[in-house]
C-alpha atoms as a PDB file:
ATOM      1  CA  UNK A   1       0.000   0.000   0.000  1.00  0.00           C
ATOM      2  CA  UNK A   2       1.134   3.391  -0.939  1.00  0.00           C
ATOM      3  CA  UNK A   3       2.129   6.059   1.655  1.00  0.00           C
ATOM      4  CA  UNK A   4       1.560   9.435   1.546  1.00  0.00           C
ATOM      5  CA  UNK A   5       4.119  11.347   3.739  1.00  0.00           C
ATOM      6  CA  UNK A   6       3.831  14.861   4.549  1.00  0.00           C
ATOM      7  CA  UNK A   7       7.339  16.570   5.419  1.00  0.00           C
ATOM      8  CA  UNK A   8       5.870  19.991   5.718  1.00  0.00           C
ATOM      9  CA  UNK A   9       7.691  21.090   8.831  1.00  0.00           C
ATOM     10  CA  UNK A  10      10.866  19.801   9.579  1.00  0.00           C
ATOM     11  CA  UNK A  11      11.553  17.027  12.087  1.00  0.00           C
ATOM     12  CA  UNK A  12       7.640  16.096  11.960  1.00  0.00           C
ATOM     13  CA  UNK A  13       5.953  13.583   9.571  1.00  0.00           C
ATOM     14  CA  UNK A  14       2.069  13.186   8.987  1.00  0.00           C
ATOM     15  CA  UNK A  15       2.041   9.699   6.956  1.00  0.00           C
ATOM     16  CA  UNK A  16      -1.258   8.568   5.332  1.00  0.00           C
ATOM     17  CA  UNK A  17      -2.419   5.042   4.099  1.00  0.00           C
ATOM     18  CA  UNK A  18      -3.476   5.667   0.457  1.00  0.00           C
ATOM     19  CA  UNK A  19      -6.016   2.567  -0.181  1.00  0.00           C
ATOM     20  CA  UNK A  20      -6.804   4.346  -3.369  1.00  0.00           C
ATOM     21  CA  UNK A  21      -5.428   7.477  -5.901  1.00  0.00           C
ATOM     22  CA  UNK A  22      -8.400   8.808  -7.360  1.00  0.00           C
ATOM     23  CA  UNK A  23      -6.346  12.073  -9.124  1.00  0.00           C
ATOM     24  CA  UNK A  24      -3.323  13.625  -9.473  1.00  0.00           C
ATOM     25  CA  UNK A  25      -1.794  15.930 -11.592  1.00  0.00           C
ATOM     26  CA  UNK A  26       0.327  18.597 -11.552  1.00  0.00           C
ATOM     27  CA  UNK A  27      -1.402  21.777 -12.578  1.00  0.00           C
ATOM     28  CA  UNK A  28       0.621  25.147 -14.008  1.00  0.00           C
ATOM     29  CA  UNK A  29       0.894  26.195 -10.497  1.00  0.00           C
ATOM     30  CA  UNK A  30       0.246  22.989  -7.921  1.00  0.00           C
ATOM     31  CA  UNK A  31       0.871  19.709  -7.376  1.00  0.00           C
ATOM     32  CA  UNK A  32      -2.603  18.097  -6.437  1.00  0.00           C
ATOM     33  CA  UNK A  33      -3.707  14.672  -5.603  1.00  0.00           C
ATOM     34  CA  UNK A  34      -6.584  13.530  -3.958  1.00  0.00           C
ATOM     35  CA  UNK A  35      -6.660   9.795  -2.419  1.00  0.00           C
ATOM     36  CA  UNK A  36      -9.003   7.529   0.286  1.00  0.00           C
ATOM     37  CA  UNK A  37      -7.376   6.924   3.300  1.00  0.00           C
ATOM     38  CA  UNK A  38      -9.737   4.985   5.527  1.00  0.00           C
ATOM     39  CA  UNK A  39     -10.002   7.515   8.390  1.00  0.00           C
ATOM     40  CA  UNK A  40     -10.155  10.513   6.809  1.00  0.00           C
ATOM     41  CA  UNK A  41     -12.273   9.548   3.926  1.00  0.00           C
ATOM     42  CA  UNK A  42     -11.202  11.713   0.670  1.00  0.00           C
ATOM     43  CA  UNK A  43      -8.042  13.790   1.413  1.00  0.00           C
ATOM     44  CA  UNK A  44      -7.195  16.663  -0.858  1.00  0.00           C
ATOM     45  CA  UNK A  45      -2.982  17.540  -0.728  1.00  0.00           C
ATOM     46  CA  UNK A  46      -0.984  20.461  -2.447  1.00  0.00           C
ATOM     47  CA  UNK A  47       2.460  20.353  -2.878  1.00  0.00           C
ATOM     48  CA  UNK A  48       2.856  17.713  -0.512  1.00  0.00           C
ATOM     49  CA  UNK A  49       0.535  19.144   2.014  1.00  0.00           C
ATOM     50  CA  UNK A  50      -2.843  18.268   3.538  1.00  0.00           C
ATOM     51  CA  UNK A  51      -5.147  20.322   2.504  1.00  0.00           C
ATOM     52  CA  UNK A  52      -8.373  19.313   3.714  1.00  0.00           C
ATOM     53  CA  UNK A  53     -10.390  15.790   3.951  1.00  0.00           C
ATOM     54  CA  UNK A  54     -13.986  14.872   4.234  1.00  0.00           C
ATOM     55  CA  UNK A  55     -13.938  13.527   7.624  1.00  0.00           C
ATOM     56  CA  UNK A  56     -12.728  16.499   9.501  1.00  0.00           C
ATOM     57  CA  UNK A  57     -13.218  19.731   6.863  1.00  0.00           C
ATOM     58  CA  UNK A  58     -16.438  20.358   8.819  1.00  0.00           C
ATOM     59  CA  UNK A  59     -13.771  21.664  11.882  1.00  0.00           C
ATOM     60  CA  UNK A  60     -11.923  23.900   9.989  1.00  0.00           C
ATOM     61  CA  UNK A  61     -14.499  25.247   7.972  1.00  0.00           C
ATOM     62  CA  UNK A  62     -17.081  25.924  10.774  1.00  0.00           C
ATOM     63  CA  UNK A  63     -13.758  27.805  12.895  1.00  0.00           C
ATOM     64  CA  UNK A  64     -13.278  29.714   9.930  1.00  0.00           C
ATOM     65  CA  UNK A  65     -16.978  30.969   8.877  1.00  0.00           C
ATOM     66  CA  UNK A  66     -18.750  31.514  12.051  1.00  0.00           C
ATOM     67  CA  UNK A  67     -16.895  32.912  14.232  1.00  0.00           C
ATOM     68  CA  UNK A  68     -16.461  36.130  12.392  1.00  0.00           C
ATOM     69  CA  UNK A  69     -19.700  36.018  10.887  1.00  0.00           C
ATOM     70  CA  UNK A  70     -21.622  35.841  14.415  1.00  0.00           C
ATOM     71  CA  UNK A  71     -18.854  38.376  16.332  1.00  0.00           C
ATOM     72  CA  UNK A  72     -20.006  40.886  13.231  1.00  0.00           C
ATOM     73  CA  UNK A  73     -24.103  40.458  13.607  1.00  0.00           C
ATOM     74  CA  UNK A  74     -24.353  42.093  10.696  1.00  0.00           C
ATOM     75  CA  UNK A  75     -22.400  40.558   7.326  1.00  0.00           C
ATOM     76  CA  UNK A  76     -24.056  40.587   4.525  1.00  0.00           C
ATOM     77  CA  UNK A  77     -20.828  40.660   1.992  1.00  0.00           C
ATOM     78  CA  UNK A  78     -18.195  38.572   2.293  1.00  0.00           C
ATOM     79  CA  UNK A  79     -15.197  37.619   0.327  1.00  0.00           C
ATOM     80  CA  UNK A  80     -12.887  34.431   0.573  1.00  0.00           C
ATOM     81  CA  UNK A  81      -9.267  34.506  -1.206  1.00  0.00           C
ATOM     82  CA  UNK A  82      -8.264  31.277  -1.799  1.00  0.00           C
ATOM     83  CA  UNK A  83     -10.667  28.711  -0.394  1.00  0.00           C
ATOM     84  CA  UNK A  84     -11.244  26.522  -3.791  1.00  0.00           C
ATOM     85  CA  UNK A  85     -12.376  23.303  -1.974  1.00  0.00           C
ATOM     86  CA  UNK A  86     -15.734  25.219  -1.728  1.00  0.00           C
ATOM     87  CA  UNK A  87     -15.740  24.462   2.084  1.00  0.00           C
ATOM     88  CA  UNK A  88     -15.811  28.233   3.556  1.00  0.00           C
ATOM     89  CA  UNK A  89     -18.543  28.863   0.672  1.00  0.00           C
ATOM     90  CA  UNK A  90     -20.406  26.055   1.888  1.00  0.00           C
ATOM     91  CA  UNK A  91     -20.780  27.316   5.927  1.00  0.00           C
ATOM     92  CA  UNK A  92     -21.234  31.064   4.293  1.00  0.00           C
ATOM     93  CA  UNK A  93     -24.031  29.750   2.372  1.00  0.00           C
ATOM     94  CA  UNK A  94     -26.093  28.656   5.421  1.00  0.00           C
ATOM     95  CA  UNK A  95     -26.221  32.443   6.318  1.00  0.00           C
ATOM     96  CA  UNK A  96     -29.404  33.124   4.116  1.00  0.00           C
ATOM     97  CA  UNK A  97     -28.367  37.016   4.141  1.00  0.00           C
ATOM     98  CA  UNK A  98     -24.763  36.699   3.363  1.00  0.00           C
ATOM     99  CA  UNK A  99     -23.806  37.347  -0.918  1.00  0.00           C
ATOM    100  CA  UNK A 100     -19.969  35.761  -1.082  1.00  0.00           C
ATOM    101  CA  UNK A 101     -17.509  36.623  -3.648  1.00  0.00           C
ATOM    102  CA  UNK A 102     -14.916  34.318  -3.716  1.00  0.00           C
ATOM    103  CA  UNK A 103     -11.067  34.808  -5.306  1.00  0.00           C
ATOM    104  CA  UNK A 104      -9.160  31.461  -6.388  1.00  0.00           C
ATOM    105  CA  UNK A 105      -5.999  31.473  -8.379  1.00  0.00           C
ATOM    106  CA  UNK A 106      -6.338  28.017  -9.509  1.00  0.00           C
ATOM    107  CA  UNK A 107      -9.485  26.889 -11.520  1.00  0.00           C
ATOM    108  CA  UNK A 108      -8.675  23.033 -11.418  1.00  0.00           C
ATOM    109  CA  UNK A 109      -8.438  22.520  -7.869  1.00  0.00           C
ATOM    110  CA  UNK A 110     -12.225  24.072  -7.478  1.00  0.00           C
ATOM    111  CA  UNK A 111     -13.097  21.656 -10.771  1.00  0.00           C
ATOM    112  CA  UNK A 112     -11.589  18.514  -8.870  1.00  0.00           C
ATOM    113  CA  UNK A 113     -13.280  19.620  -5.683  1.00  0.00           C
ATOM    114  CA  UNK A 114     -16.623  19.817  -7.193  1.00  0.00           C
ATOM    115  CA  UNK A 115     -15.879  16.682  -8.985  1.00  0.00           C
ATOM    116  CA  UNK A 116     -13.927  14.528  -6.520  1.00  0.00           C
ATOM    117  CA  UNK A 117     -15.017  16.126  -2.943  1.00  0.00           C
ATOM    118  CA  UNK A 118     -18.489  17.423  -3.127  1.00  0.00           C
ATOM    119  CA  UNK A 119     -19.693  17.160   0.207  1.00  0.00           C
ATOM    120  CA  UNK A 120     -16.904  19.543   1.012  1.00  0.00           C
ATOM    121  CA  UNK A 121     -18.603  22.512  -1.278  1.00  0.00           C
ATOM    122  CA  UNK A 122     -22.182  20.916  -0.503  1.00  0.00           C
ATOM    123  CA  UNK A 123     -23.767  23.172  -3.924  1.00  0.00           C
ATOM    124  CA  UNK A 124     -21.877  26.131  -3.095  1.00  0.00           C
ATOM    125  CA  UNK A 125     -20.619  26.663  -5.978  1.00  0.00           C
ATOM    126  CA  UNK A 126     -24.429  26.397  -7.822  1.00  0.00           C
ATOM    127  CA  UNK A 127     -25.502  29.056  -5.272  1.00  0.00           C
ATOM    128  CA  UNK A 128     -26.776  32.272  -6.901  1.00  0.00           C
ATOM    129  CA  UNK A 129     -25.289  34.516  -4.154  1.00  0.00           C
ATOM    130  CA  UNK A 130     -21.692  32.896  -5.320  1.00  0.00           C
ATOM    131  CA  UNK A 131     -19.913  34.783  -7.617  1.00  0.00           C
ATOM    132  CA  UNK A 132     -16.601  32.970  -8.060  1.00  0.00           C
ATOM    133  CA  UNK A 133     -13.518  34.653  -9.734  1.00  0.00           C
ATOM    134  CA  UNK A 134     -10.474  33.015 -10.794  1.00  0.00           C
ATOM    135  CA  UNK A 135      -7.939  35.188 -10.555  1.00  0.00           C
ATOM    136  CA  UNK A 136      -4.333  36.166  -8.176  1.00  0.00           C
ATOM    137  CA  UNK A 137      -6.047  37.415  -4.868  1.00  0.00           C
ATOM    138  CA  UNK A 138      -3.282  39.670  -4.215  1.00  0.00           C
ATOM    139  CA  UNK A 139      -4.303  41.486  -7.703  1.00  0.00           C
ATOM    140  CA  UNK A 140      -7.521  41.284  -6.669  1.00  0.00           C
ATOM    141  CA  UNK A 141      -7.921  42.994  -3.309  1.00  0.00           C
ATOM    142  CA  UNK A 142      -5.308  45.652  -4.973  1.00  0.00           C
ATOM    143  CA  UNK A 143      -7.376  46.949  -7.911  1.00  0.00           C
ATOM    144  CA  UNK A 144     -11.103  46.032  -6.510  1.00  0.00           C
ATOM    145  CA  UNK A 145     -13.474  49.002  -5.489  1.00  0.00           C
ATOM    146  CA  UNK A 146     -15.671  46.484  -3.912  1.00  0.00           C
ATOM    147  CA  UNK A 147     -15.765  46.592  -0.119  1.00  0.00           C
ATOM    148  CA  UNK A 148     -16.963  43.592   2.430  1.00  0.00           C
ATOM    149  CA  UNK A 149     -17.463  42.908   5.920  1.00  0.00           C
ATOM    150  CA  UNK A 150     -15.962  40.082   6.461  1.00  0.00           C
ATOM    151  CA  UNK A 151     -12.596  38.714   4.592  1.00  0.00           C
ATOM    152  CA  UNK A 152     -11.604  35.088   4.705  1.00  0.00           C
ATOM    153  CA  UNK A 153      -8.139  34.303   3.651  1.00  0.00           C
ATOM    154  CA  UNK A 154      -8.180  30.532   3.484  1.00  0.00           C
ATOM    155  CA  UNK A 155      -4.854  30.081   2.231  1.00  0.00           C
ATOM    156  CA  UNK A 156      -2.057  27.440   2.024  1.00  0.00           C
ATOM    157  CA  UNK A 157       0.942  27.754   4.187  1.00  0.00           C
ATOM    158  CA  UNK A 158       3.357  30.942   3.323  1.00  0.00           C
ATOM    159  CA  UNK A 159       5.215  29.062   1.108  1.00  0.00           C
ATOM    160  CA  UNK A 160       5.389  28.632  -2.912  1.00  0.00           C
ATOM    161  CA  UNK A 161       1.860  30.305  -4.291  1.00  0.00           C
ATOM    162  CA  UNK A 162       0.513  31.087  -0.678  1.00  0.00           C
ATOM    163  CA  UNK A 163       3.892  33.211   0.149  1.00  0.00           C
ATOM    164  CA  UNK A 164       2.326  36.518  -0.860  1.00  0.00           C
ATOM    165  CA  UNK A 165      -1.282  36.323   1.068  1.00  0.00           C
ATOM    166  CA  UNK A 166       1.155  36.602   4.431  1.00  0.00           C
ATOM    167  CA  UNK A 167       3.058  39.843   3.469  1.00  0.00           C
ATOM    168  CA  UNK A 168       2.221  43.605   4.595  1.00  0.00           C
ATOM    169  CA  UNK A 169       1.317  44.935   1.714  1.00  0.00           C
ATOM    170  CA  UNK A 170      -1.371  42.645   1.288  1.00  0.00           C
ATOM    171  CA  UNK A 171      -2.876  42.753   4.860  1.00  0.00           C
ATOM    172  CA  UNK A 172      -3.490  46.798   3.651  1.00  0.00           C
ATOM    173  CA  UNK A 173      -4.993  46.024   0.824  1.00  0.00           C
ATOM    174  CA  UNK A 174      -7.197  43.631   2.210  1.00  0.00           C
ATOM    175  CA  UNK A 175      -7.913  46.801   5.127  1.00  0.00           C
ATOM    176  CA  UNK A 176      -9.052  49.187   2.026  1.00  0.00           C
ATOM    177  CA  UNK A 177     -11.547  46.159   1.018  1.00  0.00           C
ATOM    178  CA  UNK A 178     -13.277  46.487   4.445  1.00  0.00           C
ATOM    179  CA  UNK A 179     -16.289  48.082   5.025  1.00  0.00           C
ATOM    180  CA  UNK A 180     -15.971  49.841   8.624  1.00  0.00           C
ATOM    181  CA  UNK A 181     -15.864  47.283  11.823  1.00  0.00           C
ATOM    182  CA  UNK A 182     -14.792  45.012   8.728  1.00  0.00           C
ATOM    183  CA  UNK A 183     -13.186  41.516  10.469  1.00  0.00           C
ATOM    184  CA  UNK A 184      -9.952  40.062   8.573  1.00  0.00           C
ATOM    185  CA  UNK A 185      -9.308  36.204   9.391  1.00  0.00           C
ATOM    186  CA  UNK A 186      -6.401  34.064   8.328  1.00  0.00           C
ATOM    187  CA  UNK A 187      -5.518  30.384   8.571  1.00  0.00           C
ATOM    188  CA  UNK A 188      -2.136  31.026  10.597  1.00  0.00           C
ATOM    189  CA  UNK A 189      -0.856  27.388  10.491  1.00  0.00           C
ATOM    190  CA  UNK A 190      -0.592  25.284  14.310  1.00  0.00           C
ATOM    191  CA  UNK A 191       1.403  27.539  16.543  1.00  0.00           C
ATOM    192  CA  UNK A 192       3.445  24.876  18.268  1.00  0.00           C
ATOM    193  CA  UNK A 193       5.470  24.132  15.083  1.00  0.00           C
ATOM    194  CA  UNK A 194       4.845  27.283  13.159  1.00  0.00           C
ATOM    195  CA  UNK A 195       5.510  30.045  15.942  1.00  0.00           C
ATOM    196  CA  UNK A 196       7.636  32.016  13.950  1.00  0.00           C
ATOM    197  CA  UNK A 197       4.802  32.131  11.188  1.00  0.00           C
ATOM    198  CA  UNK A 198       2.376  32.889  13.672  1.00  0.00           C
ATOM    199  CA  UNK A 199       4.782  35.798  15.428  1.00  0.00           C
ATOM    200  CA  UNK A 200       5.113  37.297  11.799  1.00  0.00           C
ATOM    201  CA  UNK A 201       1.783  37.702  11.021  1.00  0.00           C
ATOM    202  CA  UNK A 202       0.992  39.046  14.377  1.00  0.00           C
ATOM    203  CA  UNK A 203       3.287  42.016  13.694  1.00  0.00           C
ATOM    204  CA  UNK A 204       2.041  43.113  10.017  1.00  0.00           C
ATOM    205  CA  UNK A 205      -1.691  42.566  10.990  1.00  0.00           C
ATOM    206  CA  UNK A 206      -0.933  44.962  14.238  1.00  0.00           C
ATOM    207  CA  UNK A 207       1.055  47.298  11.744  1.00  0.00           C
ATOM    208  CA  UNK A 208      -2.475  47.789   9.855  1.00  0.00           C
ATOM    209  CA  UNK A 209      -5.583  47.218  12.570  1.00  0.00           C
ATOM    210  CA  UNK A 210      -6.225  48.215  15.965  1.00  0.00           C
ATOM    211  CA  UNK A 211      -7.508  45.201  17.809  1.00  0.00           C
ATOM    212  CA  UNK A 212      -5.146  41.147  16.149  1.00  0.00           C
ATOM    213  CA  UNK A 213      -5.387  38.314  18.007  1.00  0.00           C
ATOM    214  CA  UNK A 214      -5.430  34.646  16.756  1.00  0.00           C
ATOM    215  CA  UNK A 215      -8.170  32.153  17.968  1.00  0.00           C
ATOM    216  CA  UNK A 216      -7.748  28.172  18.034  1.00  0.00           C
ATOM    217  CA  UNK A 217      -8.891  24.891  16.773  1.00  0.00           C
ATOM    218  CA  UNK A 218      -8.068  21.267  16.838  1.00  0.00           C
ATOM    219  CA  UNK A 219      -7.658  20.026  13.335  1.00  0.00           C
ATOM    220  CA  UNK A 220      -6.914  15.971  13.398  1.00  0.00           C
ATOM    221  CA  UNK A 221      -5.349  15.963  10.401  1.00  0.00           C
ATOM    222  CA  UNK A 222      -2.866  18.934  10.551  1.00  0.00           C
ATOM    223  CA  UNK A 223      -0.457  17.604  12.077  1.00  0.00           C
ATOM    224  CA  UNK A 224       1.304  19.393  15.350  1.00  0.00           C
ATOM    225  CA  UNK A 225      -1.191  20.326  17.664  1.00  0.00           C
ATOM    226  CA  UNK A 226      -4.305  22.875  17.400  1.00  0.00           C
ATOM    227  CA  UNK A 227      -4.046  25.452  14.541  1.00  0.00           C
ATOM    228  CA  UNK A 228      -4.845  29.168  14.788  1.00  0.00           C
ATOM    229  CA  UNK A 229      -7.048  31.453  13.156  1.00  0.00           C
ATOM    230  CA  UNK A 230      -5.657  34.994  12.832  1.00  0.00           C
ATOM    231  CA  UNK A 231      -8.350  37.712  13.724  1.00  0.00           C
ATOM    232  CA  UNK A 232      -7.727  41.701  12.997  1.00  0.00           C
ATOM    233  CA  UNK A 233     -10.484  44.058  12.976  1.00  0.00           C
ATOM    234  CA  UNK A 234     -10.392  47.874  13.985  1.00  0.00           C
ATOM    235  CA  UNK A 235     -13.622  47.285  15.989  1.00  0.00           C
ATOM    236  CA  UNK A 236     -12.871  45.718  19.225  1.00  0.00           C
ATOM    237  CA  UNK A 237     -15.711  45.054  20.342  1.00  0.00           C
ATOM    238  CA  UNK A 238     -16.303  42.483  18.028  1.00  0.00           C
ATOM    239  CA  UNK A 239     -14.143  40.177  19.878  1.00  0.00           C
ATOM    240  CA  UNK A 240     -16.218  41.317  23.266  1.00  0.00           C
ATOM    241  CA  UNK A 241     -19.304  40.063  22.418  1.00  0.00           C
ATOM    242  CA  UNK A 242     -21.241  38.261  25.378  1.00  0.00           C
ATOM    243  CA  UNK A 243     -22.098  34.535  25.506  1.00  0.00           C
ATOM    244  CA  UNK A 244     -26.174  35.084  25.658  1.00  0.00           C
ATOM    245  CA  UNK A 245     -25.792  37.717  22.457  1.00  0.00           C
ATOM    246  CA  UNK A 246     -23.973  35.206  20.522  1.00  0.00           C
ATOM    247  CA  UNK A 247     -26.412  32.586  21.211  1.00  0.00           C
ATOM    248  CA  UNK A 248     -28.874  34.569  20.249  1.00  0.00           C
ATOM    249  CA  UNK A 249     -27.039  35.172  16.370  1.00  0.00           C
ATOM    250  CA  UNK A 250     -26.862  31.153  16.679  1.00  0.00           C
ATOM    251  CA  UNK A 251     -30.504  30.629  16.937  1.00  0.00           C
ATOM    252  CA  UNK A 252     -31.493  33.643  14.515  1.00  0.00           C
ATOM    253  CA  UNK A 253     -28.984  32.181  12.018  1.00  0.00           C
ATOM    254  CA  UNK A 254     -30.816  29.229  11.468  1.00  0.00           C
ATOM    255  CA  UNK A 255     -27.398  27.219  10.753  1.00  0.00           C
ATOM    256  CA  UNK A 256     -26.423  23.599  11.427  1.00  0.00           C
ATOM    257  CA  UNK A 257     -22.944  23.097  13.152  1.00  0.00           C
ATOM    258  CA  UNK A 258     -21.107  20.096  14.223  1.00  0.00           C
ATOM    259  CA  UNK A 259     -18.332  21.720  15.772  1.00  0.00           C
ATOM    260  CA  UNK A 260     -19.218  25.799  16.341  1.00  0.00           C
ATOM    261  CA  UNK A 261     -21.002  26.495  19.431  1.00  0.00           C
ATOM    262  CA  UNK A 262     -21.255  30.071  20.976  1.00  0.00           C
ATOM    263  CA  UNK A 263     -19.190  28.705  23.827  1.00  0.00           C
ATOM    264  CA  UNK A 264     -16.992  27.040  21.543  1.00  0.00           C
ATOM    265  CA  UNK A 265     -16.558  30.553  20.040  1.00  0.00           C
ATOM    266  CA  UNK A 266     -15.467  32.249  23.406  1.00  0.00           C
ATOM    267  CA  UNK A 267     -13.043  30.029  24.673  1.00  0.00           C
ATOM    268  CA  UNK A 268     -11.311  29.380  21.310  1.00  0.00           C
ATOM    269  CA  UNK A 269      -9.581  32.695  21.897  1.00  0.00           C
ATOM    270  CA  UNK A 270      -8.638  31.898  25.500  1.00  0.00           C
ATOM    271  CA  UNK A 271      -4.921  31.635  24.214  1.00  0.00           C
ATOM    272  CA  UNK A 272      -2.379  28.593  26.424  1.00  0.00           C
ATOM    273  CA  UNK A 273       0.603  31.047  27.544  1.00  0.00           C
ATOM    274  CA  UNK A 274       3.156  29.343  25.894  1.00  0.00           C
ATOM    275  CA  UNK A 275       1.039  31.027  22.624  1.00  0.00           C
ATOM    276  CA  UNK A 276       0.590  34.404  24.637  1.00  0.00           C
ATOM    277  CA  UNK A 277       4.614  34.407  25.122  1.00  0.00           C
ATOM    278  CA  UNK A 278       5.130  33.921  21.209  1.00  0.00           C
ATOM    279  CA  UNK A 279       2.956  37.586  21.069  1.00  0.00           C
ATOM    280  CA  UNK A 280       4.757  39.264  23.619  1.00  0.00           C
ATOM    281  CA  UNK A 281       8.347  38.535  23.472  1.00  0.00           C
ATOM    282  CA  UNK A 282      10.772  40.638  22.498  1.00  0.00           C
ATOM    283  CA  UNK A 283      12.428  40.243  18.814  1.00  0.00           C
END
């Protein structure tokens, strides 16, 4: 039996059983393959790299959508860069009130998603309120007039393609793209083998917004411990919301979760110190 063996940080191994290759190519910009492993069900890779499978998407996804969504209490435009498994579109569809945009630089990992993954996407992409553009998200959030409340960056790691959705210049150009008390979230990698990452992107989101923290989940199949979410938003009350008020978004919502809960919500940005010392050393 074949073994897929992520290397992605160095020192630690993620290895898969493959019972089964059902794609891969490599595209003009990725290496993709998608395989059954027996616990995760379908998983999708890049370059190496896990990017999401059926079994635990739902995690990751829910982390992703909700919690900014239900700090906000009042999207109604949002825009993902990146994101082409359809899985962020899928939880952003269950807002009935919410019209998406969504920015992906590669059009055949959205076509094998759709084709190989659907649950992941679960219609998204048929959804009227979708508009999907295929295009570099850094050009994108440069040139666009367009403005949203919420922006998802659902990125791969800041390497290779992903490199330049981590940089400065395009955490400010993301900022103009905000409409005001706009929320910015990132997928900022799992802290306890990423830290530098995670210090780096603490410092250019606090160059450009007034209230960045990070917020955490436990992702089986990222290997390493619990990943974080970044958060940056000028409004901070947004992170201050009270457990009863988001409860009460929950029910008005309407949505089905497996994983987000309003309490859920709160403590995932109670941060372990050895996190909280990555923030606040000295460099």
């Amino acid at each position: 039996m074949e073994l897929f063996d992520e290397g992605l940080h160095s020192g630690v191994n993620l290895a898969l059983n493959v019972e089964k290759v059902i794609y891969r190519e490599k595209t003009d910009l990725q290496d993709l393959m998608i395989f059954e492993n027996s616990q995760f069900g379908r998983v999708m890779s890049l370059d190496g790299a896990v990017q999401t499978t059926e079994k635990d998407e739902f995690i990751y996804h829910e982390m992703f959508v909700h919690v900014p969504v239900l700090a906000h209490g009042k999207v109604s435009r949002a825009l993902i860069i990146g994101g082409g498994d359809g899985g962020a579109a899928r939880q952003l569809m269950k807002h009935s009130n919410i019209a998406v945009t969504m920015v992906d630089i590669d059009r055949t990992v959205v076509e094998l998603s759709k084709k190989f993954m659907p649950s992941v996407s679960g219609g998204a992409f048929d959804d009227p309120r979708l508009e999907l553009i295929i295009a570099d998200g850094c050009k994108f959030v440069r040139e666009t007039s367009d403005r949203w409340d919420v922006i998802i960056i659902d990125s791969t790691d800041p390497h290779g393609p992903g490199e330049v959705l981590y940089t400065k210049e395009f955490y400010a150009d993301c900022k103009a793209c905000l409409s005001p008390g706009g929320i910015i979230i990132t997928q900022n990698g799992v802290p306890f083998v990423q830290e530098g990452e995670l210090r780096t992107s603490y410092d250019r989101l606090g160059s450009q917004f007034k209230d960045v923290s990070f917020y955490l989940a436990a992702i089986p199949s990222y290997v390493g411990g619990v990943m974080a979410y970044g958060w940056a938003t000028d409004d901070a009350d947004h992170r201050k919301v009270s457990l009863s008020r988001l409860a009460e978004r929950y029910v008005e919502a309407g949505i089905a979760t497996d994983y987000y809960t309003p309490e859920v919500h709160l403590a995932a940005f109670a941060l372990p110190l050895h996190i909280q010392k990555i923030l606040t050393r000295d460099e």
